[in-house]
Protein backbone atom coordinates (compact mmCIF):
# COMPACT_ATOMS: atom_id res chain seq x y z
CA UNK A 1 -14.80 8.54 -5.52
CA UNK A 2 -12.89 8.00 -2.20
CA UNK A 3 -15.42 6.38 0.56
CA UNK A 4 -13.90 8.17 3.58
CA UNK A 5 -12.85 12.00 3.84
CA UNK A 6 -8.99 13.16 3.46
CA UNK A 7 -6.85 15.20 5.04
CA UNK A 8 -3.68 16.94 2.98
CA UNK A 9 -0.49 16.13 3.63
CA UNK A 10 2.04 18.58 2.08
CA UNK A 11 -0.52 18.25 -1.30
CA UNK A 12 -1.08 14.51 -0.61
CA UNK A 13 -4.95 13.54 0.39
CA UNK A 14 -4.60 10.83 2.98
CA UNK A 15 -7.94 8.89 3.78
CA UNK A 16 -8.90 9.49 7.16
CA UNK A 17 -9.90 5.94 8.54
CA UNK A 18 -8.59 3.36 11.21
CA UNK A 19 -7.33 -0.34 9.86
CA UNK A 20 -10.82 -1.85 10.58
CA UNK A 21 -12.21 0.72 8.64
CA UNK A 22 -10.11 -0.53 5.74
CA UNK A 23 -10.30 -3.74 6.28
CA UNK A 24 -14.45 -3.44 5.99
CA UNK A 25 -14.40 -1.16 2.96
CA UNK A 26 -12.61 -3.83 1.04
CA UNK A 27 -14.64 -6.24 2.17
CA UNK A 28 -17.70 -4.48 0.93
CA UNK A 29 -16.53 -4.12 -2.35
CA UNK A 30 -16.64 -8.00 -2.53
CA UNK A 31 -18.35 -9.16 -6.00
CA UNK A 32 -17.13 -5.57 -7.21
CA UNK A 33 -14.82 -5.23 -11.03
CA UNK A 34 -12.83 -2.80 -10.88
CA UNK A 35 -13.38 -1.29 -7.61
CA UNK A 36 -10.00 1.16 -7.56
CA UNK A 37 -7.14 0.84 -6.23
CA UNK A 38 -5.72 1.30 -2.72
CA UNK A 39 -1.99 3.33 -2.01
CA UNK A 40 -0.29 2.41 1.42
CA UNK A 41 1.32 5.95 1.81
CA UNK A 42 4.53 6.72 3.88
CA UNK A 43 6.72 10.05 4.24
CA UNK A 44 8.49 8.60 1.49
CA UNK A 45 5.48 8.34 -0.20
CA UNK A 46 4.95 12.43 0.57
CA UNK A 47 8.25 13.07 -0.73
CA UNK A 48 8.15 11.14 -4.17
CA UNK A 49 5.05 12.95 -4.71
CA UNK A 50 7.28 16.43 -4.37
CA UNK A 51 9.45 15.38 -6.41
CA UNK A 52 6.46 14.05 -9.26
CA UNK A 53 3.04 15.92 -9.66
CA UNK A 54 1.81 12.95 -11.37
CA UNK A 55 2.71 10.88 -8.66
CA UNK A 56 0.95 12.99 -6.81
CA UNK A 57 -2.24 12.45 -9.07
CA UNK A 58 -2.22 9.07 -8.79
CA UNK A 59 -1.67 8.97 -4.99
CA UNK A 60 -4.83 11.71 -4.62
CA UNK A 61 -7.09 9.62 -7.69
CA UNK A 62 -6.76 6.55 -5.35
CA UNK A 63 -9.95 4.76 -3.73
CA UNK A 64 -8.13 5.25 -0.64
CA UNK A 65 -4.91 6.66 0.16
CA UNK A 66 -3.98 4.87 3.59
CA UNK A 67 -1.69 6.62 6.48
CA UNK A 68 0.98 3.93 6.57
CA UNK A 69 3.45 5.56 8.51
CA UNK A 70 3.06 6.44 12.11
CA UNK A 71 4.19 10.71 11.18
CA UNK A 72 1.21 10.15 9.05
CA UNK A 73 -1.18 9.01 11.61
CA UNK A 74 0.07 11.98 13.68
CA UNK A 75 -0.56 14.56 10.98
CA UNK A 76 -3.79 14.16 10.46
CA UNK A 77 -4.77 13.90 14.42
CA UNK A 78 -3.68 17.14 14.58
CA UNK A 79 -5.81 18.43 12.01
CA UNK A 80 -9.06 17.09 13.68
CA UNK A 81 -9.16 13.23 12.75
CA UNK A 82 -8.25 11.58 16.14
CA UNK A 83 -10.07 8.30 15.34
CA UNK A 84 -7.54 7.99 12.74
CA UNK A 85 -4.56 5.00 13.18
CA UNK A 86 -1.84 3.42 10.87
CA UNK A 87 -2.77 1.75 8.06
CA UNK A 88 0.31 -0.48 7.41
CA UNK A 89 0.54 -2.58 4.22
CA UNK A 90 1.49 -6.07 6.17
CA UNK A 91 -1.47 -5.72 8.71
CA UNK A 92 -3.72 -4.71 6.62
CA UNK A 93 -3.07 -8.00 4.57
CA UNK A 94 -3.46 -10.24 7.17
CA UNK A 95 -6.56 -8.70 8.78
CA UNK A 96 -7.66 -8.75 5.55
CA UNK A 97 -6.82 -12.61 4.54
CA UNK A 98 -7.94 -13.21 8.29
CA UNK A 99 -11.32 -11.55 7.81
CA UNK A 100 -12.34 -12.15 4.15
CA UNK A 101 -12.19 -16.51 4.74
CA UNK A 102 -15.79 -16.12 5.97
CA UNK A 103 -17.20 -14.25 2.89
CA UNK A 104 -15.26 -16.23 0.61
CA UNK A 105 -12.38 -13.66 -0.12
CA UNK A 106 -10.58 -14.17 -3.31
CA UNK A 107 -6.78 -13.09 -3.47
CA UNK A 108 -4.04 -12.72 -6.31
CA UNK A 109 -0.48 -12.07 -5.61
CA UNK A 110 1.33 -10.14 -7.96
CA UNK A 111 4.90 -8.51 -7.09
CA UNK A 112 8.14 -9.47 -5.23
CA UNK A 113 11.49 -11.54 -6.44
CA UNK A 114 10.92 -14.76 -8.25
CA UNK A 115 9.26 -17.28 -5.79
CA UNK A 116 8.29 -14.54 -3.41
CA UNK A 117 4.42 -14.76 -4.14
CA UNK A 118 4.31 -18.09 -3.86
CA UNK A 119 5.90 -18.38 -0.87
CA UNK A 120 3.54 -15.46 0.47
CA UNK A 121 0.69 -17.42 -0.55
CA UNK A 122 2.18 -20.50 0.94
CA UNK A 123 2.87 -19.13 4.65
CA UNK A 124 -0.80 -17.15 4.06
CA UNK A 125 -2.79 -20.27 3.33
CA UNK A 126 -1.10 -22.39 6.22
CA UNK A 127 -1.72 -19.37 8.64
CA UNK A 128 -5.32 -18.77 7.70
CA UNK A 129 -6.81 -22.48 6.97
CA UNK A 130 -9.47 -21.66 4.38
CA UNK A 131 -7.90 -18.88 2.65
CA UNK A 132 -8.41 -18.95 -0.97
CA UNK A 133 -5.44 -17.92 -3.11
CA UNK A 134 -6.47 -18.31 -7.01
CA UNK A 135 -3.34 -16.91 -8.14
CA UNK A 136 0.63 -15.84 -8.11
CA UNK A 137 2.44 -13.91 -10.60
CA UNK A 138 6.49 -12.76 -10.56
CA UNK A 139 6.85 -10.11 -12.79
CA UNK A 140 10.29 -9.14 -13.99
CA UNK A 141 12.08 -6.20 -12.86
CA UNK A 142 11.13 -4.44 -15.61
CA UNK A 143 8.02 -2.80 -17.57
CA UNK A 144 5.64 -5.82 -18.41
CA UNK A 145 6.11 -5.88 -22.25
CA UNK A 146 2.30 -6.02 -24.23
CA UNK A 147 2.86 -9.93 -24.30
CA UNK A 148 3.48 -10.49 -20.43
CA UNK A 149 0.47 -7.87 -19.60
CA UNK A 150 -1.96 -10.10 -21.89
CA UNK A 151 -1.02 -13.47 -20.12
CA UNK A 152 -1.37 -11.21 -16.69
CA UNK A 153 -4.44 -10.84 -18.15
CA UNK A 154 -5.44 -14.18 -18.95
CA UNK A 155 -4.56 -15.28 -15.62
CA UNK A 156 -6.63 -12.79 -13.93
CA UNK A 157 -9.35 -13.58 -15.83
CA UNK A 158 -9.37 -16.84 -14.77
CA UNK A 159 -8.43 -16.58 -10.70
CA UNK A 160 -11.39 -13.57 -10.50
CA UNK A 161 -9.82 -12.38 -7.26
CA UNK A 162 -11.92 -9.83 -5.27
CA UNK A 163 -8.49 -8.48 -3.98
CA UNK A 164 -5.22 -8.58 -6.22
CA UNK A 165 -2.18 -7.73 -3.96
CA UNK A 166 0.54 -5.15 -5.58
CA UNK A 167 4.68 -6.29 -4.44
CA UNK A 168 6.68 -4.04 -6.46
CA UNK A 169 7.43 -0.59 -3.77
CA UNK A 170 6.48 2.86 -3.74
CA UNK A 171 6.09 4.35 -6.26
CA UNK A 172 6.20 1.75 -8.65
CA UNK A 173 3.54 -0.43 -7.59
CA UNK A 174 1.30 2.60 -7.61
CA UNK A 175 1.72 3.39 -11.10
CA UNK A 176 1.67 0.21 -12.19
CA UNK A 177 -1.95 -0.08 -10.11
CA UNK A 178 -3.00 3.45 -11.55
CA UNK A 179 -2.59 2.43 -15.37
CA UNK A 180 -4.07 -0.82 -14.73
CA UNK A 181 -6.70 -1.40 -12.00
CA UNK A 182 -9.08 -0.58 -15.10
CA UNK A 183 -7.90 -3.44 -17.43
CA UNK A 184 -7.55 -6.36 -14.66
CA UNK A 185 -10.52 -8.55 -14.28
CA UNK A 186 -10.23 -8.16 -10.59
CA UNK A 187 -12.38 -5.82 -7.43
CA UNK A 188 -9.98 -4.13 -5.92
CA UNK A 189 -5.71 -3.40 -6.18
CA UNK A 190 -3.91 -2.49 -3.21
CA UNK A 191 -0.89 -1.98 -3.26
CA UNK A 192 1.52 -3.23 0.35
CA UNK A 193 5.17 -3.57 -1.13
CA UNK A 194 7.37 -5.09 1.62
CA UNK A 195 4.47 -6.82 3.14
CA UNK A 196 5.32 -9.31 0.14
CA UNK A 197 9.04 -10.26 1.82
CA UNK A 198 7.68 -9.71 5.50
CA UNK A 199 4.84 -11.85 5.46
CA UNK A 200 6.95 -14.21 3.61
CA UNK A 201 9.22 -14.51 5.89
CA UNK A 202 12.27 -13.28 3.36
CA UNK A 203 12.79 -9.99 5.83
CA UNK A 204 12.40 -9.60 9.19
CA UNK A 205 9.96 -6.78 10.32
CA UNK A 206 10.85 -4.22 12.88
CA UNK A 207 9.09 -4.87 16.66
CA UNK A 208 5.82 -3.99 17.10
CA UNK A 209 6.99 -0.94 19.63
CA UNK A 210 9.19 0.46 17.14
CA UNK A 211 6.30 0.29 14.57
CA UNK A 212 3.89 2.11 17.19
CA UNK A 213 7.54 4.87 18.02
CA UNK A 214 7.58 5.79 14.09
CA UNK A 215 11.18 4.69 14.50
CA UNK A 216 10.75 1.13 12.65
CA UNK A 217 12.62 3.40 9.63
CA UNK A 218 15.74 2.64 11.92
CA UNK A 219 15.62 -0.86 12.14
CA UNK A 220 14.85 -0.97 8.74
CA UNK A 221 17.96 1.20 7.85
CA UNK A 222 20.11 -1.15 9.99
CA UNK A 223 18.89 -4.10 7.77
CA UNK A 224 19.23 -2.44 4.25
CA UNK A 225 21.91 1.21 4.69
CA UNK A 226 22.74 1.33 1.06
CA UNK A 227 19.11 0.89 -0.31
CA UNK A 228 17.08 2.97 1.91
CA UNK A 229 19.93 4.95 3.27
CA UNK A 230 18.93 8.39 1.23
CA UNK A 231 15.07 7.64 2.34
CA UNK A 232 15.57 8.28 5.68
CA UNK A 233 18.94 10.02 6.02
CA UNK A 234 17.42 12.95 3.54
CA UNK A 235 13.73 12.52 2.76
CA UNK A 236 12.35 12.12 5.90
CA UNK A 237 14.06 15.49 7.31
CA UNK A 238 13.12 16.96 4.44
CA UNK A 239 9.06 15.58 5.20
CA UNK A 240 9.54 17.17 8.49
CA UNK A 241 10.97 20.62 7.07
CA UNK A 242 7.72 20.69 4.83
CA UNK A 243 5.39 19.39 7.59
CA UNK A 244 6.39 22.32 9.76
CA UNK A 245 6.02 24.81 6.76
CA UNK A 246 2.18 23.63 5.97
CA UNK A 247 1.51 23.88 10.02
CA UNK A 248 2.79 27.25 10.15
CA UNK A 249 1.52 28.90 6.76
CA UNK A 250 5.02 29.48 5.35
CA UNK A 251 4.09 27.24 2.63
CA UNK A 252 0.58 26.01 1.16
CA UNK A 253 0.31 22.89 -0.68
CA UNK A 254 -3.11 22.71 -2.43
CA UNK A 255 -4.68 19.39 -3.38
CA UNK A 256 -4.87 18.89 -7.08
């Protein structure tokens, strides 16, 4: 059961919280197994989930669906929850590495190209002295086969991580954390895709005013066109389109 109330966005229940919020529930579920799992949701989040009613499940079965994106942080002010504020993958990492050294956080990175994770937990450990990373794993690009899943497995088992970090994008890492989170030895999955090559310093992250703007999706096209040049050239006009239809009544989009 989600710990905070939603809001619906075009269908999608987004938790209502601030990043402290977030950062203290998954602290609390320290000593937890199997806790849930965590979505970082953007409008291209909104639109695969359009596109995929069981995306669309697993992004409303979360323990918390967070507003990563600044049109969703604006969405769901206007329907009432003013306290609420972005949720974005990469700081909610670090405030949660940051925070989690004094109750003896446990983390496990699991995502991104080979050496990725380990350079993540490399730059991690250096900027938070203390930080205890009990494991890294690079999974190919690929479906895990039943052989790579059980030596995830084993390796879980043996780093216990309260938090197990998900690299692999929207809306892969999702379902990967939805048919999973239940067979990992681990509290709690959250899933923060490009905060894997941010925080490792393999991309460089938009500045923090065009983060706050909601335009970081154009420095972010500048740096990749070909890859995210459909995400934000159609989808996110289309996420406005459909934003304006819920506000207005010319369309309803019930939660499932």
């Amino acid at each position: 059961m989600s710990p905070v109330p939603r809001y619906n966005v075009q269908g999608v229940a987004i938790s209502a919280l601030t990043l402290d919020q977030a950062c203290d529930l998954v602290l609390g579920a320290r000593g937890r197994s199997h806790a849930g799992y965590i979505c970082t949701c953007t409008a291209h989040g909104i639109g695969e989930a359009q596109r995929d009613p069981a995306y669309r499940h697993i992004l409303n079965r979360s323990w918390l669906t967070t507003p990563d994106g600044m049109p969703l942080v604006w969405l769901g002010q206007l329907q009432g929850f003013r306290p609420v504020t972005r949720v974005y993958g990469p700081d909610l990492m670090l405030a949660v590495c940051d925070r989690g050294r004094a109750a003896g956080l446990r983390h496990f990175f699991f995502g991104g190209a080979p050496g990725v994770a380990d350079a993540l937990a490399a730059r991690l450990t250096a900027r938070f002295p203390g930080l205890q990373v009990t494991g890294t794993f690079t999974p190919p690009f690929r479906a895990l086969s039943g052989d790579e899943f059980a030596q995830l497995q084993t390796a879980v088992s043996a780093a216990r991580p309260d938090v197990f970090w998900v690299g692999l994008g929207t809306p892969k890492q999702d379902h990967f954390m939805a048919a999973h989170w239940d067979r990992l030895d681990a509290g709690v999955l959250i899933g923060v895709g490009a905060a894997f090559d941010f925080l490792s310093g393999r991309k460089k992250q938009a500045p923090r005013w065009l983060q706050r703007s909601g335009l970081e999706w154009l420095f972010r096209l500048g740096q990749e066109p070909r890859r995210l040049g459909r995400r934000y050239l159609v989808d996110n006009p289309l996420f406005l389109l459909r934003a304006f239809a819920q506000f207005t009544g010319l369309k309803k989009y019930p939660l499932d």
